[in-house]
Structures are given as C-alpha cells and as structure tokens.
N, C-alpha and C. Protein backbone atom coordinates (compact mmCIF):
# COMPACT_ATOMS: atom_id res chain seq x y z
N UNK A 1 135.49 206.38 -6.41
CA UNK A 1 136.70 206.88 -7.05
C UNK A 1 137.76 205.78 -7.08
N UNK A 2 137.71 204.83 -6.04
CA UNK A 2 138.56 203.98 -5.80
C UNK A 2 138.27 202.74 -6.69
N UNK A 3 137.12 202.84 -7.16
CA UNK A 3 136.81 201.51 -7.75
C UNK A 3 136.86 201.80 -9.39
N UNK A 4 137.05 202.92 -9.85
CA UNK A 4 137.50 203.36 -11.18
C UNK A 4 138.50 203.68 -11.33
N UNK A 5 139.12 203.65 -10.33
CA UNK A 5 140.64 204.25 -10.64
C UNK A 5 141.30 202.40 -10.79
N UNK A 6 141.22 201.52 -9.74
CA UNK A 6 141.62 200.12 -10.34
C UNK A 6 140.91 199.30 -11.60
N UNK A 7 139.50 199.78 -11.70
CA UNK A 7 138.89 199.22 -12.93
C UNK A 7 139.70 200.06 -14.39
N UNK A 8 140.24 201.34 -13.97
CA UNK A 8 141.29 201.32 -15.31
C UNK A 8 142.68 200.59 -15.35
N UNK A 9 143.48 200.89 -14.44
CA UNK A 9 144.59 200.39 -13.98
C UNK A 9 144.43 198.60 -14.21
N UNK A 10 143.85 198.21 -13.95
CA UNK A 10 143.61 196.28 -13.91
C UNK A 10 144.47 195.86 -15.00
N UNK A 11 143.29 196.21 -16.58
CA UNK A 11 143.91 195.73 -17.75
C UNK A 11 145.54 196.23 -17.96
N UNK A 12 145.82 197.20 -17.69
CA UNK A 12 147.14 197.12 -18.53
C UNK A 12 148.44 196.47 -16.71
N UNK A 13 147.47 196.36 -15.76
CA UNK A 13 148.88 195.67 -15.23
C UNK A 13 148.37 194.13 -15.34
N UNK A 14 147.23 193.76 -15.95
CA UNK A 14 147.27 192.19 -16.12
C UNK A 14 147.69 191.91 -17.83
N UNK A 15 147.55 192.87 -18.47
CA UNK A 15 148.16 192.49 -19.68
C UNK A 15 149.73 193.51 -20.28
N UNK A 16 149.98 194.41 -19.11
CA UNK A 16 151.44 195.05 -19.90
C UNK A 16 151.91 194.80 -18.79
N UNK A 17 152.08 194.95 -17.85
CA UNK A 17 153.13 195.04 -16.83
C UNK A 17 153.26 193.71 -15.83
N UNK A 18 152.88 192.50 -15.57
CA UNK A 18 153.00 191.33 -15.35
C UNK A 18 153.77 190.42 -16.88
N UNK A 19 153.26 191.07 -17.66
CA UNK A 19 153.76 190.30 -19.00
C UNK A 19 155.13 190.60 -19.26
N UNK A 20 155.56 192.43 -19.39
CA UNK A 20 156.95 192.81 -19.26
C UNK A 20 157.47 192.16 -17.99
N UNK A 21 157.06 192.03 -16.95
CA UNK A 21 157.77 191.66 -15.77
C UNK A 21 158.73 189.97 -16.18
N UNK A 22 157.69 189.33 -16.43
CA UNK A 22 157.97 188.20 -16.48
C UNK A 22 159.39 187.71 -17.58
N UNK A 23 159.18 188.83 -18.78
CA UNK A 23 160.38 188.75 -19.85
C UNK A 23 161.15 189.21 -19.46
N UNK A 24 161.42 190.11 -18.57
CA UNK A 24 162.39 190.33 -17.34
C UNK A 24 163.01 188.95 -17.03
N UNK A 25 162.37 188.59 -16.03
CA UNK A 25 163.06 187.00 -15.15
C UNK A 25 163.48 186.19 -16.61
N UNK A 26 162.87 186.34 -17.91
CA UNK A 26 163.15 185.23 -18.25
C UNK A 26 163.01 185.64 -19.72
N UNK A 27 164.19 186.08 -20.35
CA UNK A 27 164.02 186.63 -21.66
C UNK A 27 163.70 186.07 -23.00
N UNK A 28 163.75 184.91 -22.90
CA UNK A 28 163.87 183.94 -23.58
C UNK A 28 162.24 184.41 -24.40
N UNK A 29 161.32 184.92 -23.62
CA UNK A 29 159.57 184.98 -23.78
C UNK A 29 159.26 185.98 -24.24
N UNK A 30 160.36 186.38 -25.98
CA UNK A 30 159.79 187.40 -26.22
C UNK A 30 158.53 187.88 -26.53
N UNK A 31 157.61 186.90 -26.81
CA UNK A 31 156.00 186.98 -26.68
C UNK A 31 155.24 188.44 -25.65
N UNK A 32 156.09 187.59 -24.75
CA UNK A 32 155.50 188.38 -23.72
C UNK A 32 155.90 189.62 -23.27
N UNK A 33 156.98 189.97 -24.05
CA UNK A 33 157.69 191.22 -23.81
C UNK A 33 156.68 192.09 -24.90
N UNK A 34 156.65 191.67 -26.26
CA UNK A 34 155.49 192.35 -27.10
C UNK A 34 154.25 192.50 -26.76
N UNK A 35 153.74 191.86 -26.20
CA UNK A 35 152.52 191.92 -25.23
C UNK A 35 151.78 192.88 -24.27
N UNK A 36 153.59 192.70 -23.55
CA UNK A 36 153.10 193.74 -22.57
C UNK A 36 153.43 195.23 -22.83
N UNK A 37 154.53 195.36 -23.69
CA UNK A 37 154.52 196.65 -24.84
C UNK A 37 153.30 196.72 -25.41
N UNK A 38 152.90 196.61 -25.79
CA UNK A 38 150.87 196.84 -26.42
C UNK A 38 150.40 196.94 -25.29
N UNK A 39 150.29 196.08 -24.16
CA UNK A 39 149.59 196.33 -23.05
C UNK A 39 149.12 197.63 -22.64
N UNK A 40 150.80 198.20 -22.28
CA UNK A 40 151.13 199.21 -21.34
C UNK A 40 150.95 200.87 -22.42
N UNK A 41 150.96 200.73 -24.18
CA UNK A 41 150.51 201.47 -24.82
C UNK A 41 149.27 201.71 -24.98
N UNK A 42 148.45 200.28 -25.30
CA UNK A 42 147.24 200.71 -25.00
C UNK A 42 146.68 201.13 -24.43
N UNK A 43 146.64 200.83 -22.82
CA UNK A 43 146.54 201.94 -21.76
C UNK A 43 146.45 203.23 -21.41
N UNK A 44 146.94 204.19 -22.30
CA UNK A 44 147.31 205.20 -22.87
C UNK A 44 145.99 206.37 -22.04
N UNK A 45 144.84 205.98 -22.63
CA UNK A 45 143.68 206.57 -22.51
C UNK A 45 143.19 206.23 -21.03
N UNK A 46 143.44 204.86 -20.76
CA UNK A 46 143.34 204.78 -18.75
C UNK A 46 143.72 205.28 -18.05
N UNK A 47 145.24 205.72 -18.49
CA UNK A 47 146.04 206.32 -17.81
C UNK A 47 145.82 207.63 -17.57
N UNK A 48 145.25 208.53 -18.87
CA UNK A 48 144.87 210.08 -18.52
C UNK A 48 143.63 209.67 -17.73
N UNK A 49 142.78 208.99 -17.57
CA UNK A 49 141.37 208.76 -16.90
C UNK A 49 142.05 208.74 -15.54
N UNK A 50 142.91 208.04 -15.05
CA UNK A 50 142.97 207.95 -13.93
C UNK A 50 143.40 209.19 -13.24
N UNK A 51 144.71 209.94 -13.97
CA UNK A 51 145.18 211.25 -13.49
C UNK A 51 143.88 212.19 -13.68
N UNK A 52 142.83 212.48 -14.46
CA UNK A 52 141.71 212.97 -14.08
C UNK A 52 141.28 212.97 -13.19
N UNK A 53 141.08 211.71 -13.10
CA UNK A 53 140.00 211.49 -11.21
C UNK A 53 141.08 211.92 -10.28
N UNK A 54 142.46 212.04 -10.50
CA UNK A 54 143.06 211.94 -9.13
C UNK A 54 143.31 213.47 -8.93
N UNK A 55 143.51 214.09 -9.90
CA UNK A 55 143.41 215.59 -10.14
C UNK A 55 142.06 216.34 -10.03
N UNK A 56 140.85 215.73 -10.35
CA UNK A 56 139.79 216.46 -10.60
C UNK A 56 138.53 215.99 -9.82
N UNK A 57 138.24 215.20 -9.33
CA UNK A 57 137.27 214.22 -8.35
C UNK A 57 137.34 214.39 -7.17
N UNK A 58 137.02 215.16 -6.37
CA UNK A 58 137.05 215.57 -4.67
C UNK A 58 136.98 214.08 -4.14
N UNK A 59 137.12 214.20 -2.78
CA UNK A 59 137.20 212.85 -1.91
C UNK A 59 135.63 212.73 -2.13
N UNK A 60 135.20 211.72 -2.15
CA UNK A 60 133.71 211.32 -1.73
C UNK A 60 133.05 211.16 -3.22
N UNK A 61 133.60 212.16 -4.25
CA UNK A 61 133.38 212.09 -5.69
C UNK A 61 132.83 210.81 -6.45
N UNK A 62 131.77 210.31 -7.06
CA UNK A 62 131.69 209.07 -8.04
C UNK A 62 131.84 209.69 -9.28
N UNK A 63 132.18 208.64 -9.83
CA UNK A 63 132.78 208.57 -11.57
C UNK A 63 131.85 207.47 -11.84
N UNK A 64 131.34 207.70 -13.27
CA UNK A 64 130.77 207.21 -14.52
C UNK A 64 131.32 207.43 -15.59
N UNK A 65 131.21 206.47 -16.52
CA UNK A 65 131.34 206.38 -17.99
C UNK A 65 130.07 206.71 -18.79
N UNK A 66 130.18 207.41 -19.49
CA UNK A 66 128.96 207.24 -20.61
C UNK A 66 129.79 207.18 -22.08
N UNK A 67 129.65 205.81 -22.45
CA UNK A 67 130.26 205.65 -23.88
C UNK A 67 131.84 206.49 -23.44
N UNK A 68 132.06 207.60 -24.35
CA UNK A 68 133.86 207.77 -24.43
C UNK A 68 133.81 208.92 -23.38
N UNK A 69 133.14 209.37 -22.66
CA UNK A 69 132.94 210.43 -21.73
C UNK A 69 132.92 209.76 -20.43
N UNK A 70 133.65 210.64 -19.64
CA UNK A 70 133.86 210.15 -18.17
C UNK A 70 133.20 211.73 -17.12
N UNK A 71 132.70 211.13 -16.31
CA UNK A 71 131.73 212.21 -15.89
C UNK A 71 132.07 212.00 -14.13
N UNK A 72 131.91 212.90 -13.22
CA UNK A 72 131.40 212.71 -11.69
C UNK A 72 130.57 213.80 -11.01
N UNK A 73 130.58 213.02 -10.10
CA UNK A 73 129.10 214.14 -9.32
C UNK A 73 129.23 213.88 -7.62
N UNK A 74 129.10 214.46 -6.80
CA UNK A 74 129.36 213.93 -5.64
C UNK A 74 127.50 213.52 -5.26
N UNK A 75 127.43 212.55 -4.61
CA UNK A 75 126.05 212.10 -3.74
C UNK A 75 125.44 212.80 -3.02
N UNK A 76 124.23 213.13 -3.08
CA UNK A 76 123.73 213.51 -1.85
C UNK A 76 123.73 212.69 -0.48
N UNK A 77 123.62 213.32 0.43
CA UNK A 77 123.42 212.49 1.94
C UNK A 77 122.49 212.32 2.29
C-alpha cells in the first residue's frame, strides 16, 4: 500500500510541486511555474488513486494496476 501510494505521489511532486516551489524562491522562472501547474493538474487521477487506497485498502492490503483499473486483495499467510 505504501509503495503505491508514493509510486503515485512521486510524479507530480517531482514535476508540480518542486517546480512551483522553486518559482516561489525565484520568480523570475516562469517556466517552471507552468510546469508545475500541469504537473500538479495532471495528477488529478493519482490523487483520487491515492485517497482510494487510503480510504478503501485495509492495513496489510496490496494494490495493482491493470491498464486504467486499480484493484487490491489482501495475501494469504
């Protein structure tokens, strides 16, 4: 659960929210302010994935992708 919840989260804080951060310190980079606006929109669909798992995935829970479907199942022991 832990390893899908940062494998969504990754892309939009290495491409929206390090990028907005930075046009912060230094405005001059509006590049990077547009950037990370797309970033942090695109994201959009990670973002409900993640509140899924965090809402719907018991502790111990794994998550899969299949194509646009996100699925879990807990393990046997």
């Amino acid at each position: 659960k832990g390893h899908f919840i940062f494998k969504c989260l990754l892309p939009s804080i290495v491409l929206g929210f390090i990028p907005f951060i930075i046009f912060w310190i230094n405005p001059k980079l509006t590049v990077l302010a547009t950037l990370g606006m797309l970033g942090i929109a695109t994201a959009a669909g990670d973002f409900y994935n993640v509140r899924n798992a965090l809402r719907q995935v018991p502790k111990g829970g794994r998550i899969y992708q299949h194509k646009y479907d996100t699925f879990w199942y807990m393990p046997e022991k």
